[in-house]
Protein backbone atom coordinates (compact mmCIF):
# COMPACT_ATOMS: atom_id res chain seq x y z
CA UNK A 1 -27.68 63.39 -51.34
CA UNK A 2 -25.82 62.02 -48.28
CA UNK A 3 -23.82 59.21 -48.21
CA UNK A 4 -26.99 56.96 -46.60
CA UNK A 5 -29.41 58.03 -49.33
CA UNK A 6 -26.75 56.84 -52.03
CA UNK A 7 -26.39 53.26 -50.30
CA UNK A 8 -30.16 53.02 -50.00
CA UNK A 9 -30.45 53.52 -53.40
CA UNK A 10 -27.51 51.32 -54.41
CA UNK A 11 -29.00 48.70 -52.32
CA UNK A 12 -32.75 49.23 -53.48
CA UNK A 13 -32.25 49.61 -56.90
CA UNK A 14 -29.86 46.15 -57.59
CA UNK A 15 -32.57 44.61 -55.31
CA UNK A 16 -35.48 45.64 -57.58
CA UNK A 17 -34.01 45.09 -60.30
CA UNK A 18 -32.27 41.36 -59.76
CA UNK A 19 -35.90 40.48 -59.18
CA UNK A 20 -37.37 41.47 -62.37
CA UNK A 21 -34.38 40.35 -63.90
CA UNK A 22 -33.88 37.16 -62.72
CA UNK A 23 -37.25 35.33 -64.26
CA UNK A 24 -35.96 37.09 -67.14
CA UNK A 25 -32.52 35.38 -67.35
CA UNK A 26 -34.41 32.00 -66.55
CA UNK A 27 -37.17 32.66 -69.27
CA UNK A 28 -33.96 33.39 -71.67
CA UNK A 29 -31.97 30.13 -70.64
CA UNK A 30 -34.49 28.44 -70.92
CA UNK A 31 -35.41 29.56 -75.07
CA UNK A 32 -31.48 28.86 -75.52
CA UNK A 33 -31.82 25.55 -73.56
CA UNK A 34 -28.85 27.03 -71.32
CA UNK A 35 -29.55 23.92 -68.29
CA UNK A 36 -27.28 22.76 -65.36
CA UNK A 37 -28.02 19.17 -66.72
CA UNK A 38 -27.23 16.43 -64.01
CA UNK A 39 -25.09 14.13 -65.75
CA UNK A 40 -22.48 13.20 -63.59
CA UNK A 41 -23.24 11.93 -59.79
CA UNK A 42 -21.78 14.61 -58.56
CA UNK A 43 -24.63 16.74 -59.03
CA UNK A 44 -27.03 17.04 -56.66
CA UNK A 45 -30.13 17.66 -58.83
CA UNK A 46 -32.30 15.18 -60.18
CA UNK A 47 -33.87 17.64 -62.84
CA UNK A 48 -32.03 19.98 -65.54
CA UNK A 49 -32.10 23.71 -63.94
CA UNK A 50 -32.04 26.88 -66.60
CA UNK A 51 -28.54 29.10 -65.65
CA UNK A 52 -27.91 32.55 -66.15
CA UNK A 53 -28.73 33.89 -62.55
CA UNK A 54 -25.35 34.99 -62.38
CA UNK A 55 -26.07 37.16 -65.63
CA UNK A 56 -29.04 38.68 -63.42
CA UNK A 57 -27.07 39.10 -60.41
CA UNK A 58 -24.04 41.20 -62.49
CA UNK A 59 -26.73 43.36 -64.42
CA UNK A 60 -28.56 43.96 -61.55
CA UNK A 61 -25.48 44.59 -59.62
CA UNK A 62 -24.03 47.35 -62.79
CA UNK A 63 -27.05 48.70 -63.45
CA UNK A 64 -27.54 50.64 -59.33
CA UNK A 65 -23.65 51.26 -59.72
CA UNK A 66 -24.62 53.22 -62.74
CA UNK A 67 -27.54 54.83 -61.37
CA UNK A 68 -25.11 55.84 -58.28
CA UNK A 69 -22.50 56.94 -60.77
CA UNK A 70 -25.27 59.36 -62.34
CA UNK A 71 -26.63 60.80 -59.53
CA UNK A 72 -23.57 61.85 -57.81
CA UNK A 73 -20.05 63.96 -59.17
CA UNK A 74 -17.01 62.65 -56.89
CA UNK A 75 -13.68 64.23 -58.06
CA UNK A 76 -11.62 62.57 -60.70
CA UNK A 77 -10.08 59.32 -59.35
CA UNK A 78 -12.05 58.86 -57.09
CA UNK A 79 -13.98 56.06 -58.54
CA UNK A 80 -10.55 54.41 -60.28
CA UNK A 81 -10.82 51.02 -58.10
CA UNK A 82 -14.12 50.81 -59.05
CA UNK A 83 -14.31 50.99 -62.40
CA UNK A 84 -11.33 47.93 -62.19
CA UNK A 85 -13.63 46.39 -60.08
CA UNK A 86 -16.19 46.88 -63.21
CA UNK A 87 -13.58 45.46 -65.89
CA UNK A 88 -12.17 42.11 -64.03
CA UNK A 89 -15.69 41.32 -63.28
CA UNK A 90 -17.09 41.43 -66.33
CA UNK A 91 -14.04 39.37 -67.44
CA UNK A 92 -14.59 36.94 -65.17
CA UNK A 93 -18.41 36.79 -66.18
CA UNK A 94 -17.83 36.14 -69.89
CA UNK A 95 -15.71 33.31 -68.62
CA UNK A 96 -18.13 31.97 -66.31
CA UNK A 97 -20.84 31.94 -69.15
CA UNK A 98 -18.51 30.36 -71.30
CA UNK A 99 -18.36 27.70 -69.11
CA UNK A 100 -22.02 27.02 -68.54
CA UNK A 101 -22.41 27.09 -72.13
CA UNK A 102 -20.10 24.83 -73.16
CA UNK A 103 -20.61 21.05 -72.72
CA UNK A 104 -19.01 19.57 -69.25
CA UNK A 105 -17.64 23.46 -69.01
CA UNK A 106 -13.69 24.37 -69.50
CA UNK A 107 -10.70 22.89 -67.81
CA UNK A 108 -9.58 23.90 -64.78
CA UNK A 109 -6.53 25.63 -66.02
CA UNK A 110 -8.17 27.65 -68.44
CA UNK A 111 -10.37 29.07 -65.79
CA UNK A 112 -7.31 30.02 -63.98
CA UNK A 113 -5.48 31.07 -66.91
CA UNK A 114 -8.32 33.77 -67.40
CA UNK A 115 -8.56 34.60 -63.17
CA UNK A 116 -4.98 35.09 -63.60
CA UNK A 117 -4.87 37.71 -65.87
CA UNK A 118 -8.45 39.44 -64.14
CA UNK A 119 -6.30 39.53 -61.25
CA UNK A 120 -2.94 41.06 -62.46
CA UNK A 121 -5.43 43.84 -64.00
CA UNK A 122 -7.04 44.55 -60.54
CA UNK A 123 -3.71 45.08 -59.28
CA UNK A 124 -2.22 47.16 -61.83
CA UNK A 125 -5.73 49.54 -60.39
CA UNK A 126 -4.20 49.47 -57.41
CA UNK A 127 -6.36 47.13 -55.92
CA UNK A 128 -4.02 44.64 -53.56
CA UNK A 129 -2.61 43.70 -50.20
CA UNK A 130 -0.90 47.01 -49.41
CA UNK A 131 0.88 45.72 -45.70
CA UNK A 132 2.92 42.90 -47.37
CA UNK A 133 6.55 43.82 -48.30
CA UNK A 134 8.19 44.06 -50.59
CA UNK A 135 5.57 44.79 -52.69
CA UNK A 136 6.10 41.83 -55.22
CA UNK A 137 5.55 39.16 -52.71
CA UNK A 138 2.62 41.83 -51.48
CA UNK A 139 0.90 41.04 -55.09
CA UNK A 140 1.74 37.27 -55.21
CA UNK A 141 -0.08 37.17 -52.31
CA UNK A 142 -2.78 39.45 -53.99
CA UNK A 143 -3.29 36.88 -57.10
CA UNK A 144 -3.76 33.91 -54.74
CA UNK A 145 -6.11 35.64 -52.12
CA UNK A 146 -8.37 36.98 -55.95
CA UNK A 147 -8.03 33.53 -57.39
CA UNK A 148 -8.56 31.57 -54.33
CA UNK A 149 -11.58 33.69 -53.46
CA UNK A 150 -13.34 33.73 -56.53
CA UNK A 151 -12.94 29.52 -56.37
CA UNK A 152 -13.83 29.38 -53.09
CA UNK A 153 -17.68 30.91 -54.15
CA UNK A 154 -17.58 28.69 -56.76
CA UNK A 155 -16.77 25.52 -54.76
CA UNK A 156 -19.81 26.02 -52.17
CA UNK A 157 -22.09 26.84 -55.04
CA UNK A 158 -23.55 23.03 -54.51
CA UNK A 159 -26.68 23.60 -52.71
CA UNK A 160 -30.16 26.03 -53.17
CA UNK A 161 -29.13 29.42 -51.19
CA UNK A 162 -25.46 28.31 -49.94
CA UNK A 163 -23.72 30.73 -52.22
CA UNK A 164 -25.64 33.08 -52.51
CA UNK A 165 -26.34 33.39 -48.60
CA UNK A 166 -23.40 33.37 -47.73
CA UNK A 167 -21.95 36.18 -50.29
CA UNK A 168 -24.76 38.56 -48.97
CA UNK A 169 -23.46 37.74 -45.06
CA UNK A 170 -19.93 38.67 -46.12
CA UNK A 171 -20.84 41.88 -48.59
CA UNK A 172 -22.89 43.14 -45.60
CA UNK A 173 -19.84 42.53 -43.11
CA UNK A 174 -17.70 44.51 -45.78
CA UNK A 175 -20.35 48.02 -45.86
CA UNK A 176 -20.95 47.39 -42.27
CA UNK A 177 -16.84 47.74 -41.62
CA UNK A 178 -16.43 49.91 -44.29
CA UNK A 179 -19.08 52.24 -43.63
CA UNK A 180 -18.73 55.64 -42.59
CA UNK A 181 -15.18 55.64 -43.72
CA UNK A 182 -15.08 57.85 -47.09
CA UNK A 183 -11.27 56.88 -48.14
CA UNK A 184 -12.17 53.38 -50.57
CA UNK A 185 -15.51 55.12 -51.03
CA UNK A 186 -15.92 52.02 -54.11
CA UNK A 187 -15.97 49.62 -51.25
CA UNK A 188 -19.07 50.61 -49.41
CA UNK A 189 -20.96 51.12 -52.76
CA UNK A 190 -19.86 47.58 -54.32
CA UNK A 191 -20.50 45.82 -51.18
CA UNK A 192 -24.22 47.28 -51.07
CA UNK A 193 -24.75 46.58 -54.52
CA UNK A 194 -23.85 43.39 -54.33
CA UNK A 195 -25.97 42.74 -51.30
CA UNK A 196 -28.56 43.88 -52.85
CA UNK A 197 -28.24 42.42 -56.62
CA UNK A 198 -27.77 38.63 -54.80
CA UNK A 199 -30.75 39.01 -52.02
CA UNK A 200 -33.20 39.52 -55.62
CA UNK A 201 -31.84 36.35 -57.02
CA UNK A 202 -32.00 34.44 -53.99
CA UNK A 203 -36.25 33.91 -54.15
CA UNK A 204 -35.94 32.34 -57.58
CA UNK A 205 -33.10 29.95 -56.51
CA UNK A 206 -34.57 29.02 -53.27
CA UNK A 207 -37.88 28.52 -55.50
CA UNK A 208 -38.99 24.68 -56.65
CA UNK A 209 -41.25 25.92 -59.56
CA UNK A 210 -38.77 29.14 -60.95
CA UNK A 211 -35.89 27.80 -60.15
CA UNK A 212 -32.30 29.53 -61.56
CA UNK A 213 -28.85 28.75 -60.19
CA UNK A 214 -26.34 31.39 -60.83
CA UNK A 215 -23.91 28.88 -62.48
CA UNK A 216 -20.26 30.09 -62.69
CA UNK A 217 -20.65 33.23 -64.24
CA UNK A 218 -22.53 34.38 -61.23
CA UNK A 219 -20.47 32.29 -58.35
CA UNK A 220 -16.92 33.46 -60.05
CA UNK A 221 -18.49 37.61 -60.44
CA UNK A 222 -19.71 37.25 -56.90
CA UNK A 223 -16.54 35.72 -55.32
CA UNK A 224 -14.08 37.97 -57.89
CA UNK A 225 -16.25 41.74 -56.11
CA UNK A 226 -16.22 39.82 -52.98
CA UNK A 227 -12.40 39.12 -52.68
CA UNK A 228 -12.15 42.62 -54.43
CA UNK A 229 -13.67 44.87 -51.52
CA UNK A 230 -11.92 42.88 -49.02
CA UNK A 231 -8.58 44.53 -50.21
CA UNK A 232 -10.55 48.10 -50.28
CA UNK A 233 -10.77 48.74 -46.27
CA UNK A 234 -8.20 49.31 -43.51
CA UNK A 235 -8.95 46.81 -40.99
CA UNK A 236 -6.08 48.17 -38.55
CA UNK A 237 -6.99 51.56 -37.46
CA UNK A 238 -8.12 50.25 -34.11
CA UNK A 239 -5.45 47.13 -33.37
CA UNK A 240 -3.22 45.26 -35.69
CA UNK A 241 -5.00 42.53 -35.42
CA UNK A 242 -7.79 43.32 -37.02
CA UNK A 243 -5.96 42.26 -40.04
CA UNK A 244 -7.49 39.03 -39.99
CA UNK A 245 -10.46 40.14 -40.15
CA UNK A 246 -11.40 39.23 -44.11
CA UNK A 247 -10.35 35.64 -43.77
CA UNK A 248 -13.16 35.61 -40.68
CA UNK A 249 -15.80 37.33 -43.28
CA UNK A 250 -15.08 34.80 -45.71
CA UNK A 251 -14.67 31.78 -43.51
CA UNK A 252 -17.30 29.70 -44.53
CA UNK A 253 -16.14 29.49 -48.28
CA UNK A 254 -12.22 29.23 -47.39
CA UNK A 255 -12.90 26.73 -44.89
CA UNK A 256 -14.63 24.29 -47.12
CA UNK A 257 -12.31 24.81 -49.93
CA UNK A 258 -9.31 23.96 -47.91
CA UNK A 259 -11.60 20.65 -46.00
CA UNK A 260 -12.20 19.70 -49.43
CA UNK A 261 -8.74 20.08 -50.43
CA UNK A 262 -6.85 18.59 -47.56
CA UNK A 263 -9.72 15.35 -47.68
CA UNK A 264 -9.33 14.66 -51.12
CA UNK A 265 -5.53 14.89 -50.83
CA UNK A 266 -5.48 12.72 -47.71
CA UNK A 267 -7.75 10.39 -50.27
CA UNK A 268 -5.16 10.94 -53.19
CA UNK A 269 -8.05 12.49 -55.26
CA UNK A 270 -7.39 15.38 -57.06
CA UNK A 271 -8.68 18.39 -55.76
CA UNK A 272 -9.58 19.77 -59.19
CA UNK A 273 -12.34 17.37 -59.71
CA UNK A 274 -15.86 17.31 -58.35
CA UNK A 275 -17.04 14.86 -55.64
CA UNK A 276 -19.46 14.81 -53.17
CA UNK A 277 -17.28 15.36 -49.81
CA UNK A 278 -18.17 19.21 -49.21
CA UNK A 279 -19.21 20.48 -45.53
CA UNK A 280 -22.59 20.84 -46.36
CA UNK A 281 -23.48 17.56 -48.50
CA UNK A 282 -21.57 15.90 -45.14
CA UNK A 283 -24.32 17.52 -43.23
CA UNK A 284 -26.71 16.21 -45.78
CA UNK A 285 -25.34 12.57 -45.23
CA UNK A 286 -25.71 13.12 -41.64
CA UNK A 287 -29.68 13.46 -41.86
CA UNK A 288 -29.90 17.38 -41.25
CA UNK A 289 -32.19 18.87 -43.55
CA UNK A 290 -31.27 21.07 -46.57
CA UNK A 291 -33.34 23.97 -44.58
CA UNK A 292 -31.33 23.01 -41.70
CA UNK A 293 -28.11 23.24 -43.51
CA UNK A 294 -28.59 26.56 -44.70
CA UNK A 295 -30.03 28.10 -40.99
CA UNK A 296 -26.72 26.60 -39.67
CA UNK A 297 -24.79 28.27 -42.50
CA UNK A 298 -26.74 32.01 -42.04
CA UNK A 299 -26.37 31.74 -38.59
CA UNK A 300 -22.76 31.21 -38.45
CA UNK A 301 -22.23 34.12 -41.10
CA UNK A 302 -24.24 36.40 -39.27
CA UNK A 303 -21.93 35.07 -36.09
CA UNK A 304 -18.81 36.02 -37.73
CA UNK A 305 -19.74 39.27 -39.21
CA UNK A 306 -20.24 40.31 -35.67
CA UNK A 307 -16.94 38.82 -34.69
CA UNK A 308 -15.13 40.23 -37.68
CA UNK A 309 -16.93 44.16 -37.05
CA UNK A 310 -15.73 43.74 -33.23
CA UNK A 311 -11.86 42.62 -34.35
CA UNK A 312 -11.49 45.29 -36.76
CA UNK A 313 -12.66 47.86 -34.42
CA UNK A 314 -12.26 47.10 -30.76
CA UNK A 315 -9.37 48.91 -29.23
CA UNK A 316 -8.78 45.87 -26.87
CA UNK A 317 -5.68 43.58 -28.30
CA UNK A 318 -6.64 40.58 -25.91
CA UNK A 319 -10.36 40.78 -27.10
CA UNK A 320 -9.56 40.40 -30.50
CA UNK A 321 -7.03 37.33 -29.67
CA UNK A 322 -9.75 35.70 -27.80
CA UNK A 323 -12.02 36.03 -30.80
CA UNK A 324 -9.63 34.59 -32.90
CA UNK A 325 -8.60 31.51 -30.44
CA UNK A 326 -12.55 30.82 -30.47
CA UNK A 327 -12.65 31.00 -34.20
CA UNK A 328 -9.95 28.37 -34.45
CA UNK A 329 -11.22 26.19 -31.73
CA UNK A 330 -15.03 25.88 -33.45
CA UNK A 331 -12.94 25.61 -36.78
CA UNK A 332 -10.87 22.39 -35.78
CA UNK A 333 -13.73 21.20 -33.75
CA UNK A 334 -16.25 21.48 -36.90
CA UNK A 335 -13.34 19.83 -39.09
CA UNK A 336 -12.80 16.83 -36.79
CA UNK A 337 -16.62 16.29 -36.79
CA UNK A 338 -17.47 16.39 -40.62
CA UNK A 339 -14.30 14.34 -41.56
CA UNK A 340 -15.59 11.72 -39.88
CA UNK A 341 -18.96 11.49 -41.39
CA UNK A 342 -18.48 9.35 -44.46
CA UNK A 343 -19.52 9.96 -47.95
């Protein structure tokens, strides 16, 4: 098969079977009354929602890396990052589903205890900032940009189809950069995958009468593979630059984990603990539409996977700057306006 075939059927085959899986996941939450129950105000449901999509999602997501891993015979080693990949998200998973389980979920620093470790065992595959020297400050770096990351899914998981959206946006920006290069073959296929596994759940949680939400297990997997592939592709072959490019993929989550962070700190709130100050409930506030919200959100992903694909591989040093000086304009711009909207 060529390389195309195997990320159709990577793609196809998480799609198909997310779908069938995730009513299935919601028919099980539901018999082990496994509900997102709104019992603090900082929810922003009215009505108890069955979890578990992220269980769909990750099965999905395994299950077309397995059929990949069947059909094809790459030499030994090949496939090492992945199957890292594999381990740390699965980790990360069981402590996700721990959480949703459990009553008012786990303390903050257990859930970091347990990212800690996933992440020291993605580096110790090899999977980390390689550019950064010496190399121990190189894998500091590492845990914080795998931590952060995974957290950063996690925070904007507050709204139908934010999450979720956005992840597909940023695996698709990830195969689209990564793609035709053959060197972090893993990246290309987990990307797809993922893309695929997350576009099958998003139906049911954009759904009023099947409803799911992916809960932790799903926005910590999701945000662990996500932060994962980032570190899998050169972003420099065509100017230095392009270096940056990740952080533009995955501005939408980092830039409304650090708003939240720097408000509630400006607030002295901890930023630990839930409230109802993210971008998007700000927009909310503001009388835009939850269908609003999200075309806004899609649109700007789609915007900066276009402006990440050109930085990473235009050959023109000023074009990429000028991307980047745009970025941060529309960044502080978009900061300045939400902070003032009150909530």
């Amino acid at each position: 098969m060529t390389y195309f075939t195997l990320y159709i059927l990577a793609f196809s085959t998480a799609l198909a079977a997310s779908l069938v899986l995730t009513p299935l996941a919601r028919l099980l939450a539901r018999k082990l009354n496994i509900y997102d129950h709104p019992h603090t105000d900082i929810k922003t449901h009215n009505a108890p929602v069955p979890y578990l999509g992220g269980v769909a999602i990750a099965a999905a997501f395994y299950l077309s890396m397995l059929v990949i891993r069947l059909v094809t015979d790459f030499p030994t080693g090949t496939l090492r990052a992945m199957r890292g990949i594999f381990l740390a998200g699965f980790f990360v998973l069981t402590l996700g589903i721990i959480d949703d389980v459990k009553h008012k979920g786990l303390h903050f620093s257990q859930k970091f205890l347990f990212q800690f470790a996933a992440a020291i065992f993605l580096i110790s595959y090899g999977i980390r900032i390689e550019f950064i020297k010496p190399d121990w400050f190189g894998w500091i770096v590492t845990l914080f940009w795998i931590i952060g990351i995974s957290n950063a899914l996690n925070i904007i998981d507050i709204m139908d189809g934010l999450s979720g959206g956005t992840a597909v946006i940023a695996a698709m920006a990830f195969f689209f950069i990564g793609v035709p290069g053959e060197e972090q073959i893993y990246v290309n296929f987990v990307s797809i995958g993922l893309a695929g596994a997350l576009l099958g759940f998003l139906p049911y949680n954009l759904s009023k009468k099947f409803k799911i939400f992916m809960g932790d297990a799903g926005s910590l997997f999701v945000g662990m593979l996500l932060a994962s592939t980032a570190l899998g592709t050169s972003y420099t072959e065509s100017n230095n630059l392009g270096v940056l490019a990740p952080i533009m993929i995955l501005a939408i989550p980092i830039f409304d984990t650090l708003f939240v962070m720097v408000a509630r700190f400006r607030q002295g709130k901890s930023p630990f603990k839930g409230s109802k100050d993210h971008f998007a409930l700000r927009l909310r506030v503001a009388q835009c539409s939850d269908k609003g919200i999200l075309l806004r959100v899609y649109l700007s992903g789609i915007i900066l996977l276009f402006a990440s694909f050109v930085v990473a591989k235009t050959d023109s040093v000023p074009v990429a700057g000028i991307i980047y000086g745009l970025f941060a304009v529309a960044i502080s711009a978009l900061a300045s306006y939400l902070y003032k909207i009150k909530v």
